[in-house]
Protein backbone atom coordinates (compact mmCIF):
# COMPACT_ATOMS: atom_id res chain seq x y z
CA UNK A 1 7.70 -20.04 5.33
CA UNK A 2 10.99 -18.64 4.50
CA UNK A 3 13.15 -18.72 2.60
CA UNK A 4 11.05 -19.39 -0.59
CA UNK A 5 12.57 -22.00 -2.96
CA UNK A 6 12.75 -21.77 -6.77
CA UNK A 7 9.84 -24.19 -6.99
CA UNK A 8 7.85 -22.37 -4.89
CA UNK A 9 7.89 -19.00 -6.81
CA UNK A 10 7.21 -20.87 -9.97
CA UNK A 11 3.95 -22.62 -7.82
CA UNK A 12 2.68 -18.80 -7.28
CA UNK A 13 0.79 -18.82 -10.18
CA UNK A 14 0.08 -15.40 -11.79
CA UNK A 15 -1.61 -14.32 -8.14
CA UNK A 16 0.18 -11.26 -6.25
CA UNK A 17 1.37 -11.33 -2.78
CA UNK A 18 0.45 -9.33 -0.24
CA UNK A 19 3.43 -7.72 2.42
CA UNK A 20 2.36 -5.51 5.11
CA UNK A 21 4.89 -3.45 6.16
CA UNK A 22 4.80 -0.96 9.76
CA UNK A 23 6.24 2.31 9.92
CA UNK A 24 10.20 2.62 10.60
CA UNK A 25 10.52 -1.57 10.17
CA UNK A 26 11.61 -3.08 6.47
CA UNK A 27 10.68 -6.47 5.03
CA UNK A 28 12.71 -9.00 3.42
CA UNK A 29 11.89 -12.03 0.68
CA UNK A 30 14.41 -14.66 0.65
CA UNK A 31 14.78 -16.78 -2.04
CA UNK A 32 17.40 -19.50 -2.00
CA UNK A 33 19.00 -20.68 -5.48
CA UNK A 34 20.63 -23.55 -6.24
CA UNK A 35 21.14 -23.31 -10.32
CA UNK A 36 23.04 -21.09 -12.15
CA UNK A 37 21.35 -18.99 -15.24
CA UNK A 38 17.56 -18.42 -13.45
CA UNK A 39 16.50 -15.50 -14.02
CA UNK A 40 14.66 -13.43 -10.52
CA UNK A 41 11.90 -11.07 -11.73
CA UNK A 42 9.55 -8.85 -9.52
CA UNK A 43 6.79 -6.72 -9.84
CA UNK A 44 5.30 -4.24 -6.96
CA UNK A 45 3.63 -1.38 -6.21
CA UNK A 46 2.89 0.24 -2.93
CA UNK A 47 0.08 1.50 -1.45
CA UNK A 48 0.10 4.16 0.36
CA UNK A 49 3.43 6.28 -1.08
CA UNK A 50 6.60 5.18 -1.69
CA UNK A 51 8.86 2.32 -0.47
CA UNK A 52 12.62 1.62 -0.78
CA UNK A 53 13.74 -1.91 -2.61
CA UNK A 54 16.90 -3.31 -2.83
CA UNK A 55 18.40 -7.15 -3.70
CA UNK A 56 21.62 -8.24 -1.97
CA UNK A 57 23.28 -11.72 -2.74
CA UNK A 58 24.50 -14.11 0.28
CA UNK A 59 26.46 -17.17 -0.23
CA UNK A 60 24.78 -18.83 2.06
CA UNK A 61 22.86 -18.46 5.49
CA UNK A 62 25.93 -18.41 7.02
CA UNK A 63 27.64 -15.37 5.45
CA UNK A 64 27.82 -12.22 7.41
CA UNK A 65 25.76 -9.26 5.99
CA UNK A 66 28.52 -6.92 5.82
CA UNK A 67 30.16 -9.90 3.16
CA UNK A 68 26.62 -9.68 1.33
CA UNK A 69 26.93 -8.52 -2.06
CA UNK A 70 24.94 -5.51 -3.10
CA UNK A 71 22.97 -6.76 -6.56
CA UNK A 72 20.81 -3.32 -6.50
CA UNK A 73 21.26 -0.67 -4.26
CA UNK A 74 18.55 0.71 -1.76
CA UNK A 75 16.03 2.85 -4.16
CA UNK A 76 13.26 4.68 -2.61
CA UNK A 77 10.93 4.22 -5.57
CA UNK A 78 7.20 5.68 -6.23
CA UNK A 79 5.42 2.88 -6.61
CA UNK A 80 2.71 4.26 -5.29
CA UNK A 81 1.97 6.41 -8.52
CA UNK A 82 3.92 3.42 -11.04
CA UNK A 83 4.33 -0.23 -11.26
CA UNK A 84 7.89 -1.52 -10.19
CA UNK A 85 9.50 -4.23 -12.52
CA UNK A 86 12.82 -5.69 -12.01
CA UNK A 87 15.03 -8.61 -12.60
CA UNK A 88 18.42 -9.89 -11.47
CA UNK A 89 20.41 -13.07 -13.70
CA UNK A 90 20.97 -15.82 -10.77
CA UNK A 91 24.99 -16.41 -11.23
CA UNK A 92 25.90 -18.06 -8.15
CA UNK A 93 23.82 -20.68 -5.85
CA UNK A 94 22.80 -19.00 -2.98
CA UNK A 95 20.14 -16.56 -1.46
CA UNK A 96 18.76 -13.53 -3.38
CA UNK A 97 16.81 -11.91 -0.72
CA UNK A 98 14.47 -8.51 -1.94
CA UNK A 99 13.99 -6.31 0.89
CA UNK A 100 10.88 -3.78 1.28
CA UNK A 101 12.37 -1.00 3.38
CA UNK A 102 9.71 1.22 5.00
CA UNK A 103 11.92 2.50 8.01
CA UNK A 104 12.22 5.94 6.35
CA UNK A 105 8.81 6.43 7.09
CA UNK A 106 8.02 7.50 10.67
CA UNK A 107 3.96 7.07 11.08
CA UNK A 108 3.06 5.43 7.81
CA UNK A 109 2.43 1.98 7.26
CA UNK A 110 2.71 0.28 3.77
CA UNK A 111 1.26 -2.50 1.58
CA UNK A 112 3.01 -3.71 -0.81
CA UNK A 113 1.58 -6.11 -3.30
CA UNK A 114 4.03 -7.88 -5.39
CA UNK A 115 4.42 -10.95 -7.65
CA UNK A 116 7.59 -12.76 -8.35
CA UNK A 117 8.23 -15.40 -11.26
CA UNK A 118 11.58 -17.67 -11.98
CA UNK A 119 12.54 -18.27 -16.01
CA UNK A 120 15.16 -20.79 -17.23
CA UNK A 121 16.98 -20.19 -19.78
CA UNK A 122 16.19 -21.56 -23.09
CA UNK A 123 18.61 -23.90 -24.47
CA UNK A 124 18.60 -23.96 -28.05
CA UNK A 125 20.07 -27.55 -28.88
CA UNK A 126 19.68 -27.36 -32.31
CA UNK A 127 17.08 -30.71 -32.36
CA UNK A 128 14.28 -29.04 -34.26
CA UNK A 129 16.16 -27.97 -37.16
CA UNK A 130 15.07 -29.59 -40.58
């Protein structure tokens, strides 16, 4: 079911995810926001080679993706050989979607296993001083 919801990355527990991605196609997580201050963190490796990542910001389902904001730019990174960790400060309500690119690759299937967690900010209001 997609997109995910805030709630339901904080329901995934500590378990990783599993995405199967084919050769020449990309895959894509969206996660829709609707506070300000979350922070979006990822972890992933790939298995086998390497796989390109990227996060791009949409206002809303109805936004064009050439008026998508670019949060981190398409990265072919080895996480094949290294773990992948990554986060992005939520400033706007909206959708954060992570895409898996694989379409680089012309025969080569990936996995990529990958586990995503939500933090709120702390507010320090000041109630457990002495």
């Amino acid at each position: 079911k997609l997109p995910l919801t805030v709630e339901e990355i904080m329901n995934f527990g500590e378990s990783n995810r599993e995405l199967f991605i084919k050769s020449s196609t990309y895959s894509i997580i969206p996660i829709t926001v609707t506070e300000m201050g979350l922070t979006i963190s990822w972890i992933f490796s790939s298995d086998p080679k390497s796989i390109s990542f990227s996060v791009v910001y949409q206002e809303s389902e109805d936004t064009p993706l050439d008026q998508c904001k670019v949060l981190i730019p398409m990265t072919r990174c080895n996480s094949h050989k290294e773990t992948i960790r990554g986060q992005v400060k939520v400033r706007n309500a909206g959708i954060y979607t992570l895409i898996f690119d694989n379409t680089f690759s012309r025969f080569i299937s990936k996995r990529v296993f990958y586990h995503l967690a939500v933090e709120r900010p702390i507010i320090y209001d000041g109630s457990d001083f002495p």
